[in-house]
Protein backbone atom coordinates (compact mmCIF):
# COMPACT_ATOMS: atom_id res chain seq x y z
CA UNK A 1 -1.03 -5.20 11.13
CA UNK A 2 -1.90 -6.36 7.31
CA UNK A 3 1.42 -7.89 7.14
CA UNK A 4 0.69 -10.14 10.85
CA UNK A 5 -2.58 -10.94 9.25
CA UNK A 6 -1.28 -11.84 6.03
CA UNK A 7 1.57 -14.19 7.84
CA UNK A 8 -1.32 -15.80 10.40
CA UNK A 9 -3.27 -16.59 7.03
CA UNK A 10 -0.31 -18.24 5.27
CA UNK A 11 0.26 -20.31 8.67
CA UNK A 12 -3.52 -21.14 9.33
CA UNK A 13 -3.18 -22.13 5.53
CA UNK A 14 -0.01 -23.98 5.53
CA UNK A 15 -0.30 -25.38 8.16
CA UNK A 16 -2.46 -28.24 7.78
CA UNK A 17 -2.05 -28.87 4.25
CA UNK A 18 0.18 -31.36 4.03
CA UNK A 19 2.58 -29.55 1.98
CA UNK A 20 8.42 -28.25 -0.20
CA UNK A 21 8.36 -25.35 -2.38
CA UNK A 22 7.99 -25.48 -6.36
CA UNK A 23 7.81 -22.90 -8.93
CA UNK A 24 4.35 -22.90 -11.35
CA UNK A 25 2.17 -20.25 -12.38
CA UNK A 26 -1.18 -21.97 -11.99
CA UNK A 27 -3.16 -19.03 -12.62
CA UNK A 28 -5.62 -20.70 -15.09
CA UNK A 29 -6.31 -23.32 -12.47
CA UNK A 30 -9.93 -23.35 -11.80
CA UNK A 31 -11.47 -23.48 -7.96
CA UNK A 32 -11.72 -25.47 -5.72
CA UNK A 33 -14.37 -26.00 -2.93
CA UNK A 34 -13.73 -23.89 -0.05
CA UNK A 35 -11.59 -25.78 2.88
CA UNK A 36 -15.37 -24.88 4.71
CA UNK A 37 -17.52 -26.79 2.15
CA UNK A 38 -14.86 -29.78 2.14
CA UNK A 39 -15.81 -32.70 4.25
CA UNK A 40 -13.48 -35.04 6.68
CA UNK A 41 -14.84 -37.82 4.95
CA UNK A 42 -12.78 -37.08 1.83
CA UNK A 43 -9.57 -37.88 3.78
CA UNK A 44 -11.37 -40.85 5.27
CA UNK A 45 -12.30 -42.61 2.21
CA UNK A 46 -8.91 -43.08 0.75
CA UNK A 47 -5.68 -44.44 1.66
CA UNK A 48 -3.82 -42.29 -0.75
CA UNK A 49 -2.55 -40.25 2.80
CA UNK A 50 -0.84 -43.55 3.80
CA UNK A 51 0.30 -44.55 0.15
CA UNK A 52 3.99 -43.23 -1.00
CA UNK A 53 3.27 -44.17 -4.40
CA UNK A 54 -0.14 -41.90 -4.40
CA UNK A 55 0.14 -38.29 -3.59
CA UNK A 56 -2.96 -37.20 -1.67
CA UNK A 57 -5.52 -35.43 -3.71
CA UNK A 58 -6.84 -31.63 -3.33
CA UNK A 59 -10.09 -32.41 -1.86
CA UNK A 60 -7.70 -34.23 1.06
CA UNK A 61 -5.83 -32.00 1.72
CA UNK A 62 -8.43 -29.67 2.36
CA UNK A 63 -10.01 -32.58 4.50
CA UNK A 64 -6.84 -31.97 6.56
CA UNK A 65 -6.73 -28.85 6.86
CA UNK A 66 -10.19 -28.86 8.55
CA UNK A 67 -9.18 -31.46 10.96
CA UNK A 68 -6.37 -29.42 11.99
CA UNK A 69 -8.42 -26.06 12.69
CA UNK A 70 -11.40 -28.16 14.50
CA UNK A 71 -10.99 -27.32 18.09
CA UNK A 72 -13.17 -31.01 19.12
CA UNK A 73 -9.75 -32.91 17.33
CA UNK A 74 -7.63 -33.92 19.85
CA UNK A 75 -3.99 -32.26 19.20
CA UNK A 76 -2.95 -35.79 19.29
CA UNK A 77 -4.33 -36.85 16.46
CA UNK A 78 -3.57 -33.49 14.49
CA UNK A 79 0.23 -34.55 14.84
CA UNK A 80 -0.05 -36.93 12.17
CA UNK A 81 -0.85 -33.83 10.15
CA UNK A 82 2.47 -31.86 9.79
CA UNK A 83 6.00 -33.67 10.09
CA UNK A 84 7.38 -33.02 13.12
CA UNK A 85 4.55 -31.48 15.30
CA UNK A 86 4.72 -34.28 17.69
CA UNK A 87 7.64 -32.29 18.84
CA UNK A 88 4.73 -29.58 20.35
CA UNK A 89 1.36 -30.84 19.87
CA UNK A 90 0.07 -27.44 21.75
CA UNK A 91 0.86 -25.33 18.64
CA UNK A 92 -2.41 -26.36 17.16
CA UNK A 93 -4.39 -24.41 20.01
CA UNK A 94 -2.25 -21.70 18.74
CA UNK A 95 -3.14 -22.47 15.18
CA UNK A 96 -7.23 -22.39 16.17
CA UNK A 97 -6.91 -18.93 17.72
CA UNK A 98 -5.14 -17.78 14.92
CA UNK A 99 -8.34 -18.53 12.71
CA UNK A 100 -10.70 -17.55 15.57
CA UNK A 101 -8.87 -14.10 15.53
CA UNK A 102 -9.27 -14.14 11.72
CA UNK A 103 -12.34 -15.02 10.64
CA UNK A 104 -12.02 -12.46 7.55
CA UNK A 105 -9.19 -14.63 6.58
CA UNK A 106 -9.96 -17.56 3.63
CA UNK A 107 -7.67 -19.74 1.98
CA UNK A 108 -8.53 -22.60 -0.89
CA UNK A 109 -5.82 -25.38 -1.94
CA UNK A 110 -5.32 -25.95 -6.03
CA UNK A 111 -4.87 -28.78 -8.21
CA UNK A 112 -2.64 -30.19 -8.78
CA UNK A 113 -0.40 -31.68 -6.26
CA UNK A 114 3.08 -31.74 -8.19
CA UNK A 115 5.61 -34.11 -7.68
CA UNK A 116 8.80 -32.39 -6.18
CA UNK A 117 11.30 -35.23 -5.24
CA UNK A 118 11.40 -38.50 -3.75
CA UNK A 119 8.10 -38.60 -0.73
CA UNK A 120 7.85 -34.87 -2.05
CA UNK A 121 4.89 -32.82 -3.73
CA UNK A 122 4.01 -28.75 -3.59
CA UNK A 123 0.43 -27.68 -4.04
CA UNK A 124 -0.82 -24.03 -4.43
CA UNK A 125 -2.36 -22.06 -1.58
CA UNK A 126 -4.80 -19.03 -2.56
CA UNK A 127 -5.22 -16.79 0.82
CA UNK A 128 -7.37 -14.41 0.65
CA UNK A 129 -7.59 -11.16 3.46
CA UNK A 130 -10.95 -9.13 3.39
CA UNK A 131 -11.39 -7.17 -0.08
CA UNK A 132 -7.03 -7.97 -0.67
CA UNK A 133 -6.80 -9.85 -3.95
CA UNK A 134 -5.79 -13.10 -3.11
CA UNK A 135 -2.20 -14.26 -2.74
CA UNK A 136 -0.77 -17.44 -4.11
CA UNK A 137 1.81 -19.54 -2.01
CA UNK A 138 3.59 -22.36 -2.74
CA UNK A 139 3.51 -25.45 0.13
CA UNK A 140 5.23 -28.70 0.51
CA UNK A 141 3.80 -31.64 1.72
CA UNK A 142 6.45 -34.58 2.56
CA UNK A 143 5.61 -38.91 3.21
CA UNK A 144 6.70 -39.99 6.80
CA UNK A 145 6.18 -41.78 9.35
CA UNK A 146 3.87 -43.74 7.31
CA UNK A 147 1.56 -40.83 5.18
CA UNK A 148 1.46 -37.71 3.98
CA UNK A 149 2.01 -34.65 5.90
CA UNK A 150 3.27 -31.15 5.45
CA UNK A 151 6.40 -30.22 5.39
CA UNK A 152 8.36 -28.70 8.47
CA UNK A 153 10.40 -26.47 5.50
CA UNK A 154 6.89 -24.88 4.69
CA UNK A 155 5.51 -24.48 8.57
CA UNK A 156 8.22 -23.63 10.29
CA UNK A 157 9.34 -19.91 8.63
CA UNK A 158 5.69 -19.05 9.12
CA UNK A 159 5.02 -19.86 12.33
CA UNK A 160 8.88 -18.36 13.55
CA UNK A 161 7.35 -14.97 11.40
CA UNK A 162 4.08 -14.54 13.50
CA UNK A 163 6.51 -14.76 16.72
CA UNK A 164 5.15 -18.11 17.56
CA UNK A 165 7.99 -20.48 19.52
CA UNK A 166 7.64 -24.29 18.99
CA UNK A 167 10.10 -26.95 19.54
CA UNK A 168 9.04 -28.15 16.50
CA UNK A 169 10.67 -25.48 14.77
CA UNK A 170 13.95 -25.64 16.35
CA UNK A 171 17.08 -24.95 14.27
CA UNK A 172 19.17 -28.21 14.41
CA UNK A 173 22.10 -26.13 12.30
CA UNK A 174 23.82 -25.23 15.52
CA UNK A 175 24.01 -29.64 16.12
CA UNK A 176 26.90 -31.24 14.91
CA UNK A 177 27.27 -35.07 14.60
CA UNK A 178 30.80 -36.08 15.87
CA UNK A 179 32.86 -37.29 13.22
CA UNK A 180 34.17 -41.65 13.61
């Protein structure tokens, strides 16, 4: 049961983070405000979500990761959060019951957003279970469609682990394109 509520964490976390894996030990990195005590208005204020030349900052991220979890945001508008969710807008309800069913469950997003590619950054993810020590992950946040948003590479393995089924996760490896 740790192990489901470990997964739901990283997914609740990931999730709405606007986040492709990269390697760094940021274990000196100090904290962050809490994705609770981060306001909407931090996202608002900039256009550094809709800039490919500026990677959106900490306290933005964490601005979308709130909109994603508030149940009063219409899923429509949560799809410009995470590439490819327009492909099931409905696995945000999922997404808010996760967090509902995990209240114990808190997470907090580090500086700093690393460059990782072309319209590519990582950021660290601290989840934190109950009295567990905290866990470090590794997201990817990707520019399309015109801003930042995270990356299906980082969403989709945890949402397939917690036995959650989304079109937006399906594998295209078994689609071919026909060769002329």
């Amino acid at each position: 049961m740790k192990f489901r509520k470990i997964l739901t964490a990283t997914f609740i976390a990931a999730s709405i983070t606007s986040l492709a894996a990269c390697g760094s030990d940021d274990s000196d990195v100090p904290s962050v405000p809490t994705v609770a005590s981060t306001t909407a208005s931090a996202a608002a204020g900039s256009d550094s979500v809709t800039d490919p030349n500026t990677r959106p900052t900490v306290a933005q991220l964490n601005a979308m990761l709130n909109e994603a979890l508030d149940p009063n945001v219409p899923n429509s508008e949560k799809t410009q959060l995470v590439e490819g969710s327009e492909a099931d807008p409905d696995v945000f309800d999922k997404l808010v019951q996760a967090k509902k069913d995990n209240p114990d469950v808190t997470y907090e997003i580090y500086p700093p957003v690393i460059p990782a590619g072309p319209n590519k950054a990582s950021v660290k993810v601290q989840v934190k279970i109950g009295e567990n020590p905290p866990t470090k992950l590794d997201a990817g946040i990707v520019y399309t469609d015109g801003r930042w948003k995270l990356a299906k590479d980082t969403v989709c393995p945890l949402v397939t682990a917690n036995n959650v089924t989304t079109p937006m996760c399906v594998s295209t490896s078994s689609t071919t394109k026909a060769a002329g």
